[in-house]
PDB file of N, CA and C in Angstrom:
ATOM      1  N   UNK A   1      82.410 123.120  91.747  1.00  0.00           N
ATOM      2  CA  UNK A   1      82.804 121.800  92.200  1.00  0.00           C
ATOM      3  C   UNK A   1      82.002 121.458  93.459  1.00  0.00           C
ATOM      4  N   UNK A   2      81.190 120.103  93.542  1.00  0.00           N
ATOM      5  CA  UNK A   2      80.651 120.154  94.710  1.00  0.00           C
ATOM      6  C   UNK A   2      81.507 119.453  95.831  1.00  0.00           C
ATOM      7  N   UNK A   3      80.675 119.275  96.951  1.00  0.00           N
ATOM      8  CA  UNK A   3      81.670 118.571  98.146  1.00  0.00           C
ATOM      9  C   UNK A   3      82.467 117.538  97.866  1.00  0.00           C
ATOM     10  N   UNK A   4      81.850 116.152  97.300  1.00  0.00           N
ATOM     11  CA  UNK A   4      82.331 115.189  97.193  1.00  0.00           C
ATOM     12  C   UNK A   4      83.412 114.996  96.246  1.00  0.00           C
ATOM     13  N   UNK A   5      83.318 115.777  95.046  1.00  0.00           N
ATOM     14  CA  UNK A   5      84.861 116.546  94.560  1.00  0.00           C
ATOM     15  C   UNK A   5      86.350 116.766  95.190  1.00  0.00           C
ATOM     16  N   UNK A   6      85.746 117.825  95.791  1.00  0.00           N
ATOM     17  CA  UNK A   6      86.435 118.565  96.744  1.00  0.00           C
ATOM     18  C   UNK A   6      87.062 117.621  97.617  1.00  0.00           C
ATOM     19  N   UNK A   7      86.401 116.681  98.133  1.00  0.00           N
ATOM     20  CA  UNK A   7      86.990 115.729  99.148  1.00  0.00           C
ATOM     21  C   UNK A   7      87.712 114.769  98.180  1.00  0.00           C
ATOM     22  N   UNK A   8      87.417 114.187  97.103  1.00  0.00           N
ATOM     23  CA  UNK A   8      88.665 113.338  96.408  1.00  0.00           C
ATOM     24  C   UNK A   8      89.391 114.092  96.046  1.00  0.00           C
ATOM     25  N   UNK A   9      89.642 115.537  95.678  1.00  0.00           N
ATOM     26  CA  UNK A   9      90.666 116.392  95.526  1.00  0.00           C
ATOM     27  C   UNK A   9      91.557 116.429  96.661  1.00  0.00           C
ATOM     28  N   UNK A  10      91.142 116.594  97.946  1.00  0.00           N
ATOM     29  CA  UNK A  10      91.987 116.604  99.288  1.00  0.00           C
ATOM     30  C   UNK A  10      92.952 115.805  99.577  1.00  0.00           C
ATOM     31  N   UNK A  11      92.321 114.381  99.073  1.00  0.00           N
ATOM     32  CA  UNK A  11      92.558 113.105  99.522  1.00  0.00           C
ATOM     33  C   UNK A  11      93.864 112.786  98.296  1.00  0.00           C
ATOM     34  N   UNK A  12      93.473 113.236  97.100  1.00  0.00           N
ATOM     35  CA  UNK A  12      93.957 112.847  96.182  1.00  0.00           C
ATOM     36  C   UNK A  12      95.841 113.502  96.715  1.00  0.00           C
ATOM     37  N   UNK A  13      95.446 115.030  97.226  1.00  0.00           N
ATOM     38  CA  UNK A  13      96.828 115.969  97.323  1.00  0.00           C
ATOM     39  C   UNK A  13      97.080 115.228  98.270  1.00  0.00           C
ATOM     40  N   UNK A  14      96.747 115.286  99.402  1.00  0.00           N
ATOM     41  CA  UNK A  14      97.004 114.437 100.429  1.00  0.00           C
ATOM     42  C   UNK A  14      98.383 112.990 100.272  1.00  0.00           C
ATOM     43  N   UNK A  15      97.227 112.422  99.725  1.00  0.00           N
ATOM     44  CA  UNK A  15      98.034 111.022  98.980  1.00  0.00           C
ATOM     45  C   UNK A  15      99.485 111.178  98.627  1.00  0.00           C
ATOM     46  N   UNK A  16      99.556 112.151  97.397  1.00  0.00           N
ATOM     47  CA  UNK A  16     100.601 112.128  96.688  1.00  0.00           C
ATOM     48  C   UNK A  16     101.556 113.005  97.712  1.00  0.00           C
ATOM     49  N   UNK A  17     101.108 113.682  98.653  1.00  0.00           N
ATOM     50  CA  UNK A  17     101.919 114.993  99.692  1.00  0.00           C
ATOM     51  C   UNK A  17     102.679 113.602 100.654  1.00  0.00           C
ATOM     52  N   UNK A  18     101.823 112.960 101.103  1.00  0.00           N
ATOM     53  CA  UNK A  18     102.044 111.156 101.993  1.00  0.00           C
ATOM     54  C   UNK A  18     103.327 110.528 101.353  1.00  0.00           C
ATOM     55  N   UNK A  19     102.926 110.367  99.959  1.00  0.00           N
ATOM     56  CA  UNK A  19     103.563 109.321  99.394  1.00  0.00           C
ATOM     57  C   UNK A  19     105.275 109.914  99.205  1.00  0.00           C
ATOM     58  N   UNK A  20     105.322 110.995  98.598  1.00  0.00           N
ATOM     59  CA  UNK A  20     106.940 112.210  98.065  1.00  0.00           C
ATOM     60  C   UNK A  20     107.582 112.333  99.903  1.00  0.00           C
ATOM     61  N   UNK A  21     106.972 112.855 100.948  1.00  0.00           N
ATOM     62  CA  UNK A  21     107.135 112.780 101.953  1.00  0.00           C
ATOM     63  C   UNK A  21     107.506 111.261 102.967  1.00  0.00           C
ATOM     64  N   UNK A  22     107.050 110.715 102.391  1.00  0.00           N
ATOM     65  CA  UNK A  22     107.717 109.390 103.299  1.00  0.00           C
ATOM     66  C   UNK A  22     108.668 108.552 102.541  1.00  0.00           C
ATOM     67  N   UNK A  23     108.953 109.102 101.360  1.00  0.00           N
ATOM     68  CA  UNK A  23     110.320 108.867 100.202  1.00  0.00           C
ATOM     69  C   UNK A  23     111.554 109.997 100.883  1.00  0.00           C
ATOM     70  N   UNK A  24     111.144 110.940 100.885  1.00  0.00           N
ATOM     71  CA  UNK A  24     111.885 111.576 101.347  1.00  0.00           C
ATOM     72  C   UNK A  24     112.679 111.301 102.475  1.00  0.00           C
ATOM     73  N   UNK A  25     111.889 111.349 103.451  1.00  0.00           N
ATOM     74  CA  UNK A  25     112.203 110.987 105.008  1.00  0.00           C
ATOM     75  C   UNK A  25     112.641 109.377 105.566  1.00  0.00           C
ATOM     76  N   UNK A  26     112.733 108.318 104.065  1.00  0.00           N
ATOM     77  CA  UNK A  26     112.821 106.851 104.663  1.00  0.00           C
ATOM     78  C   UNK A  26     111.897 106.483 105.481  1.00  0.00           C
ATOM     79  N   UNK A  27     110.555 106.831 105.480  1.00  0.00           N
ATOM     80  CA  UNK A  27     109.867 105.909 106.476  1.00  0.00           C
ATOM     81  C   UNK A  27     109.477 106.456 107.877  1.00  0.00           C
ATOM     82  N   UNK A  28     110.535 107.280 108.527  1.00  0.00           N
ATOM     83  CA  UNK A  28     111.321 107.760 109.402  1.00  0.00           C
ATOM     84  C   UNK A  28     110.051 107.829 110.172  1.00  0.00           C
ATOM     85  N   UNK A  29     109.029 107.582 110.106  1.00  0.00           N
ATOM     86  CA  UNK A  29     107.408 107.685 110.791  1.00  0.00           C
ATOM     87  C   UNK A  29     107.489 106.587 112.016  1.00  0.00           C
ATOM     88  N   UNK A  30     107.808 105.276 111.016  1.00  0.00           N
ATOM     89  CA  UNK A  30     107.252 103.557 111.426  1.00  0.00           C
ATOM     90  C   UNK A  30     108.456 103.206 112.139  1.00  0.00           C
ATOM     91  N   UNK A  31     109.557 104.151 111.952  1.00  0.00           N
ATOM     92  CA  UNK A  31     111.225 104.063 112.406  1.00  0.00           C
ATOM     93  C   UNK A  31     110.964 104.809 114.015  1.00  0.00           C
ATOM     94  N   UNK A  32     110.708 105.588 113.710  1.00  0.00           N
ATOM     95  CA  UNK A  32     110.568 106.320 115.195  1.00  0.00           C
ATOM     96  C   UNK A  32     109.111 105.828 116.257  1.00  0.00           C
ATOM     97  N   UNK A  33     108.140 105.241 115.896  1.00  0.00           N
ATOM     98  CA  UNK A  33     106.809 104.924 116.680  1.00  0.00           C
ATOM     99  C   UNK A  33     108.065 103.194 117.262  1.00  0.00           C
ATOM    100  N   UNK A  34     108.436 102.494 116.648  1.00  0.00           N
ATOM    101  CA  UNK A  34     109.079 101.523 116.296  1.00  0.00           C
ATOM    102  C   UNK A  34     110.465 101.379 117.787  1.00  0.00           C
ATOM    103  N   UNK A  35     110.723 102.676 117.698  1.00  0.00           N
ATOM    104  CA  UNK A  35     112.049 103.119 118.380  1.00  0.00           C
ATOM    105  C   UNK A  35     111.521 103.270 120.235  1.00  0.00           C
ATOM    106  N   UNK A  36     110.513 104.617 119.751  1.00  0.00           N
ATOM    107  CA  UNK A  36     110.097 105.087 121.141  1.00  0.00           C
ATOM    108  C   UNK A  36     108.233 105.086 121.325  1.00  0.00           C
ATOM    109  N   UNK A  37     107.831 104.286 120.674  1.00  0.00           N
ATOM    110  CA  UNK A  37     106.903 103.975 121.095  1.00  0.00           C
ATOM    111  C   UNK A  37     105.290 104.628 120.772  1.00  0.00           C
ATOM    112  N   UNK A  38     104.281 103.760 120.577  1.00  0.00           N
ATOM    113  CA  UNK A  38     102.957 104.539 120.069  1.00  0.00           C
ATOM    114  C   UNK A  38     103.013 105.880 120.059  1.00  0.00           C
ATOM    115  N   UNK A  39     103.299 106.345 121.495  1.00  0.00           N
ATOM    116  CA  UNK A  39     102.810 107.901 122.040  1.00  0.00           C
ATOM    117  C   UNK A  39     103.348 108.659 121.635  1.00  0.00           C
ATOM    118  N   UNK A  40     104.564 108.375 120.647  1.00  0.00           N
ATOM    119  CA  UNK A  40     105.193 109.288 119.678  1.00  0.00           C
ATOM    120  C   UNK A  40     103.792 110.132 118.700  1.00  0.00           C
ATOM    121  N   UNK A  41     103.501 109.185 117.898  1.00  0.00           N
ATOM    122  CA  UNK A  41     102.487 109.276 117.381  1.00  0.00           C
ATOM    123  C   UNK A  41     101.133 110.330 117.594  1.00  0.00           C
ATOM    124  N   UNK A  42     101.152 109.840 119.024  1.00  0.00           N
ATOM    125  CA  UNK A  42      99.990 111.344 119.408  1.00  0.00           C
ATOM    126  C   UNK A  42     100.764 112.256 119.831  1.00  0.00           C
ATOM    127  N   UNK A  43     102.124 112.378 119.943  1.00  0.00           N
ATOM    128  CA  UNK A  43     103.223 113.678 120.039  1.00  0.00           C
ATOM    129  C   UNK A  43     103.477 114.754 118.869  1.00  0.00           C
ATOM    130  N   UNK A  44     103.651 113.480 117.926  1.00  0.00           N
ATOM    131  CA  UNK A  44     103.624 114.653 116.550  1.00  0.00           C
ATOM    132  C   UNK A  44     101.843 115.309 116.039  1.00  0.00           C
ATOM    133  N   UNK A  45     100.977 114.639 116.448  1.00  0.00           N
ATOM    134  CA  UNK A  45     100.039 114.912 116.213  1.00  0.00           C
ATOM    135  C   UNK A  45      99.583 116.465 117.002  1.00  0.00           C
ATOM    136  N   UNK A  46     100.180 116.255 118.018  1.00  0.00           N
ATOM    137  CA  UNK A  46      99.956 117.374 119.335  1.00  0.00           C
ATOM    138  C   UNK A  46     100.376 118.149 119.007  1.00  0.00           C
ATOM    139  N   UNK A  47     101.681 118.372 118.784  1.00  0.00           N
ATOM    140  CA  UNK A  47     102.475 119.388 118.135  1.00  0.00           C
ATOM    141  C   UNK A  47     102.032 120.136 116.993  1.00  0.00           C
ATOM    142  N   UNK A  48     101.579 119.195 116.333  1.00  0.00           N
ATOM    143  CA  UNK A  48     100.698 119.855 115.042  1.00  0.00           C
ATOM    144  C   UNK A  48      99.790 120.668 115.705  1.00  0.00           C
ATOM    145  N   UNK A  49      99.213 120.126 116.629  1.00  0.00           N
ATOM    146  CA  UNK A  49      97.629 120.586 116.742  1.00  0.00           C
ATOM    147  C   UNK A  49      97.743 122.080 117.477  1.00  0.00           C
ATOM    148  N   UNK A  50      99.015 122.038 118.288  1.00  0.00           N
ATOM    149  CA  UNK A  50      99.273 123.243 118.910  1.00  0.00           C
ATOM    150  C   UNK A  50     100.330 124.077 118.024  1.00  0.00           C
ATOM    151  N   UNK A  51     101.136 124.157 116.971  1.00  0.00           N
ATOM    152  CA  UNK A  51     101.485 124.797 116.092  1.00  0.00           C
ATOM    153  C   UNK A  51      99.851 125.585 115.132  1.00  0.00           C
ATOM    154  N   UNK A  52      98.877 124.669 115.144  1.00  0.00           N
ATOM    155  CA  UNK A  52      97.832 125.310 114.479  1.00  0.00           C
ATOM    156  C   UNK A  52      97.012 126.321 115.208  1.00  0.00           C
ATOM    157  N   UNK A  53      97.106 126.045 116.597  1.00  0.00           N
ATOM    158  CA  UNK A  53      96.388 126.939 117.704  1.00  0.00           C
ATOM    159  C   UNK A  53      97.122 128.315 117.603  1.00  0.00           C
ATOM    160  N   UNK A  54      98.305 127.879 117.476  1.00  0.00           N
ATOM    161  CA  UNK A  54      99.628 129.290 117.110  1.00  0.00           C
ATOM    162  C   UNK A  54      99.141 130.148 115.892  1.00  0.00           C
ATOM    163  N   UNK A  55      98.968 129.718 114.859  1.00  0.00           N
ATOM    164  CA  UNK A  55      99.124 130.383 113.847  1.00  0.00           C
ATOM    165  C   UNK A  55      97.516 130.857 113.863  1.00  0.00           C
ATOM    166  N   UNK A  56      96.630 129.929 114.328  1.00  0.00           N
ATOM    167  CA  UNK A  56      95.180 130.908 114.305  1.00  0.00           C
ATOM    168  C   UNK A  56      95.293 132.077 115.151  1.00  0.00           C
ATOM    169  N   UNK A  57      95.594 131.706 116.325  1.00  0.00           N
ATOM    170  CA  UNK A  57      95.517 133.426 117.363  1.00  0.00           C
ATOM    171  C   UNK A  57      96.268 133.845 117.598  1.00  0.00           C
ATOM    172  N   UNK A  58      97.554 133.678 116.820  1.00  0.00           N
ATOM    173  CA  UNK A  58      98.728 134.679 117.433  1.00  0.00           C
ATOM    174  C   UNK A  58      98.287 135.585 116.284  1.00  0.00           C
ATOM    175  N   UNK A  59      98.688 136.928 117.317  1.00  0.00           N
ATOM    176  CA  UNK A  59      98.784 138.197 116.159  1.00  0.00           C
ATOM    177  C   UNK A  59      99.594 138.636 115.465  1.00  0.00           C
ATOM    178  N   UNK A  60     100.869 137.583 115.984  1.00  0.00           N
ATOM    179  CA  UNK A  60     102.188 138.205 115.096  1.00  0.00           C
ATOM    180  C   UNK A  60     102.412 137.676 114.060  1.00  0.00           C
ATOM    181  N   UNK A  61     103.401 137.721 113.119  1.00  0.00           N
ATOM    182  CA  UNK A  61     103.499 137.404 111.896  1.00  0.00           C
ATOM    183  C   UNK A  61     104.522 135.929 112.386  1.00  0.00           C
ATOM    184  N   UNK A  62     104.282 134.725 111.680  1.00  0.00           N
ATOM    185  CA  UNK A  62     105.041 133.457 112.106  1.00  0.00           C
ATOM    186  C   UNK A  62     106.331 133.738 111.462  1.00  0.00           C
ATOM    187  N   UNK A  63     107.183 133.624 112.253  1.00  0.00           N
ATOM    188  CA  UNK A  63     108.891 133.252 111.842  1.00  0.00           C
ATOM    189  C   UNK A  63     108.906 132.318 110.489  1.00  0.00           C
ATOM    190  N   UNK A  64     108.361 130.982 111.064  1.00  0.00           N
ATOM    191  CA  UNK A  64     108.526 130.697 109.829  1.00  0.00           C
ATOM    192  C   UNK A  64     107.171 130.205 109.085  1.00  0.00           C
ATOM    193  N   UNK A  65     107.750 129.737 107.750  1.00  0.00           N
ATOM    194  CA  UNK A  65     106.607 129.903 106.681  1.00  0.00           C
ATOM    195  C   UNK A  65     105.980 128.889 106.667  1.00  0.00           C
ATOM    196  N   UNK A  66     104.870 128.981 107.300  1.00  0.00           N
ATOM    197  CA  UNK A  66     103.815 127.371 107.371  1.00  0.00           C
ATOM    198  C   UNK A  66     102.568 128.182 107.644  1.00  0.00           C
ATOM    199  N   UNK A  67     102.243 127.779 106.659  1.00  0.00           N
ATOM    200  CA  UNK A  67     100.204 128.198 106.416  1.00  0.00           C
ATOM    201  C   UNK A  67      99.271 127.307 107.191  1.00  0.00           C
ATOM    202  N   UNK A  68      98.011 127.470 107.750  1.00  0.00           N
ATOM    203  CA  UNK A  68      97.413 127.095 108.571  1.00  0.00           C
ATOM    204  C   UNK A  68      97.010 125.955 107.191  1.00  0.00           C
ATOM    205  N   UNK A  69      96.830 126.044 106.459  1.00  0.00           N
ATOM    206  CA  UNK A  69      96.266 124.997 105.366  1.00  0.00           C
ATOM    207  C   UNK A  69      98.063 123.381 105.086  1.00  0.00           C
ATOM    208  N   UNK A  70      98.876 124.488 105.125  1.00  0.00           N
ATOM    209  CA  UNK A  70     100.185 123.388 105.619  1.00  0.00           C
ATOM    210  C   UNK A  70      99.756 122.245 106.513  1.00  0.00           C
ATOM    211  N   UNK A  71      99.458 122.729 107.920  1.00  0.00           N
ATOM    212  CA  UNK A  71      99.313 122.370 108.810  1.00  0.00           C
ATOM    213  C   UNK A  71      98.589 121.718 109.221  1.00  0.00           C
ATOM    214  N   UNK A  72      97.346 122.035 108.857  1.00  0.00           N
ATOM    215  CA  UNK A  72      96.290 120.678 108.846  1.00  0.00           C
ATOM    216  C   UNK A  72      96.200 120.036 107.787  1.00  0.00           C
ATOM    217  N   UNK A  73      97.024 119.925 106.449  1.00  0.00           N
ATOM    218  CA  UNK A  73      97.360 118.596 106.119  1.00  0.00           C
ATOM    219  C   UNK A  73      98.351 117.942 106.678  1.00  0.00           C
ATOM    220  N   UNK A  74      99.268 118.346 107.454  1.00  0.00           N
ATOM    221  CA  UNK A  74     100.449 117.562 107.936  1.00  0.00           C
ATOM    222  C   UNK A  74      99.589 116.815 109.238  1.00  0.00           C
ATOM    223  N   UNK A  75      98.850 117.487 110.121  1.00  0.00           N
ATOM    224  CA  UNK A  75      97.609 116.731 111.127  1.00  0.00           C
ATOM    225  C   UNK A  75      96.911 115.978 110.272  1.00  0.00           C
ATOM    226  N   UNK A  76      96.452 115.740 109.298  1.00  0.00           N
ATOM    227  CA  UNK A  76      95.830 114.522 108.313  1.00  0.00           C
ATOM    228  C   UNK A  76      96.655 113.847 107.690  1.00  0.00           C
ATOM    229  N   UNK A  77      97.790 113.804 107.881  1.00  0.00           N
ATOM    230  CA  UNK A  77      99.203 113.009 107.060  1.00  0.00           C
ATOM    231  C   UNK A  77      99.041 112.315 108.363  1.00  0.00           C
ATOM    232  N   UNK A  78      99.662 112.668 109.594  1.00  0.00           N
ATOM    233  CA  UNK A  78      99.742 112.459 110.706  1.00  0.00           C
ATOM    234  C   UNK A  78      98.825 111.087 111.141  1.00  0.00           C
ATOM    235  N   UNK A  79      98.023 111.465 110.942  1.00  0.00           N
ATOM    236  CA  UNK A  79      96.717 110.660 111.173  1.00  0.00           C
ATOM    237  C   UNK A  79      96.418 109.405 110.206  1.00  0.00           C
ATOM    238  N   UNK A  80      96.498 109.716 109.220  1.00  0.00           N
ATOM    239  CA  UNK A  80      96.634 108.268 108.005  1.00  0.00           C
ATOM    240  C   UNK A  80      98.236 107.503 108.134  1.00  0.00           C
ATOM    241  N   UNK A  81      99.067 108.094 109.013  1.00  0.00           N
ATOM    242  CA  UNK A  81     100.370 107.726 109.133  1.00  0.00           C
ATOM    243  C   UNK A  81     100.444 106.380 110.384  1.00  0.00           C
ATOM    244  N   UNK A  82      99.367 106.954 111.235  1.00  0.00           N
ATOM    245  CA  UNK A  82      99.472 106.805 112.705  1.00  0.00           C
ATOM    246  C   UNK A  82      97.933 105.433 112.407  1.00  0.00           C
ATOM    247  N   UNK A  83      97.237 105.903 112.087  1.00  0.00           N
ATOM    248  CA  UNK A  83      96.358 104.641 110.934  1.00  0.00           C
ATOM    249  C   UNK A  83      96.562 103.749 110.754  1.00  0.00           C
ATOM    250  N   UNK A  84      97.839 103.975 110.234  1.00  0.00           N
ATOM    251  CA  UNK A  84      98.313 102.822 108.912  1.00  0.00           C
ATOM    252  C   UNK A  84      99.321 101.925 109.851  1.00  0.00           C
ATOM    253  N   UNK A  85      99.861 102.562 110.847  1.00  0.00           N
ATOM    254  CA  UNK A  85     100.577 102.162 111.677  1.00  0.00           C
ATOM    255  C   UNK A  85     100.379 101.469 112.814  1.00  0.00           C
ATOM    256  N   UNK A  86      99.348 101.553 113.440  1.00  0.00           N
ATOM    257  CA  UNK A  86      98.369 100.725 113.865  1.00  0.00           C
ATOM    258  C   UNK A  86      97.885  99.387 113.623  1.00  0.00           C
ATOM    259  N   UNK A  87      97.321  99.996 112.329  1.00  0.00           N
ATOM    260  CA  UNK A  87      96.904  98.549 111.522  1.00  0.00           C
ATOM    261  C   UNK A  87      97.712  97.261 111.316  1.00  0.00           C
ATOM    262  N   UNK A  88      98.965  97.806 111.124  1.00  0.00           N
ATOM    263  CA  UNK A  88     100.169  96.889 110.664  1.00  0.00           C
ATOM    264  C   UNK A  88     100.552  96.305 111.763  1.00  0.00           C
ATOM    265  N   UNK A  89     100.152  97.000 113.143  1.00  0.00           N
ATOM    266  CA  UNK A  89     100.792  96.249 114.282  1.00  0.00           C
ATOM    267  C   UNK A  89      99.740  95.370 114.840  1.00  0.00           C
ATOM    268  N   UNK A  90      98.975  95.810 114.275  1.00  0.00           N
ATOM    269  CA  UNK A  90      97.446  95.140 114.706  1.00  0.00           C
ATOM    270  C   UNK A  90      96.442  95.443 116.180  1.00  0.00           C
ATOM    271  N   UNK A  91      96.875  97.333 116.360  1.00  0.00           N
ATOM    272  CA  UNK A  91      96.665  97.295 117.604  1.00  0.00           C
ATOM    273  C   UNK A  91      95.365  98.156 117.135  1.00  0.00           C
ATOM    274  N   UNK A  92      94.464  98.002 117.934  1.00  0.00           N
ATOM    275  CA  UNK A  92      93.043  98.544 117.829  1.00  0.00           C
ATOM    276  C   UNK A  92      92.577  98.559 118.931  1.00  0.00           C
ATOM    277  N   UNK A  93      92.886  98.907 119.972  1.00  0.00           N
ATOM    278  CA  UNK A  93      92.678  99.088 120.987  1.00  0.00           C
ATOM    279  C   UNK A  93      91.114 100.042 121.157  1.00  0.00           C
ATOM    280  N   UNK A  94      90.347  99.424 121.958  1.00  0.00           N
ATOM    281  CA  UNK A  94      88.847 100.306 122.211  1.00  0.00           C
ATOM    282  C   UNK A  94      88.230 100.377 120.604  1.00  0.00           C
ATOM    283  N   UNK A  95      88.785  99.553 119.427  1.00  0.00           N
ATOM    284  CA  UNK A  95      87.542  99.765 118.498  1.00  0.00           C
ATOM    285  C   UNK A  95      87.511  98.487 117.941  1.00  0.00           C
ATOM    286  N   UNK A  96      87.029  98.055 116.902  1.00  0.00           N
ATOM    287  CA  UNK A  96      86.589  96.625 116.528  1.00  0.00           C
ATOM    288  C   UNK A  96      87.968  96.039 115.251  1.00  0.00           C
TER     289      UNK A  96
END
């Protein structure tokens, strides 16, 4: 399979991981940025990003069960979440 495969495969899991997940949760994304504000947004993102710093160099075994491959799709959920959320508010701040 070459790259460009591979990347509509990502996108494709991605998608459908987005779509079952924000059924699940009601929304609960656009509910909470909505509630307390943009910087939520780069909060859950952070969190991600430092849950992934965890699981690369810690030497211990993680409590709980989340794969480094979990994790940076939930940081790319995150991100098409926070995207999309943006867009709708119409804030684009520093880009065109």
């Amino acid at each position: 399979m070459n790259k460009e495969d591979l990347i509509i495969n990502e996108c494709e899991e991605l998608k459908n991981l987005l779509i079952k997940k924000n059924k699940d949760y009601g929304n609960s994304y656009d509910k909470t940025l909505d509630e307390f504000g943009i910087q939520i947004g780069l909060a859950r993102i952070e969190d991600k990003l430092n849950r992934l710093k965890t699981l690369i160099l810690s030497k211990e075994e993680p409590m709980v069960e989340e794969s480094i491959i979990d994790t940076v799709f939930d940081i790319a959920g995150y991100a098409v979440l926070f995207s999309i959320y943006l867009k709708e508010q119409g804030s684009n701040k520093g880009g065109k």
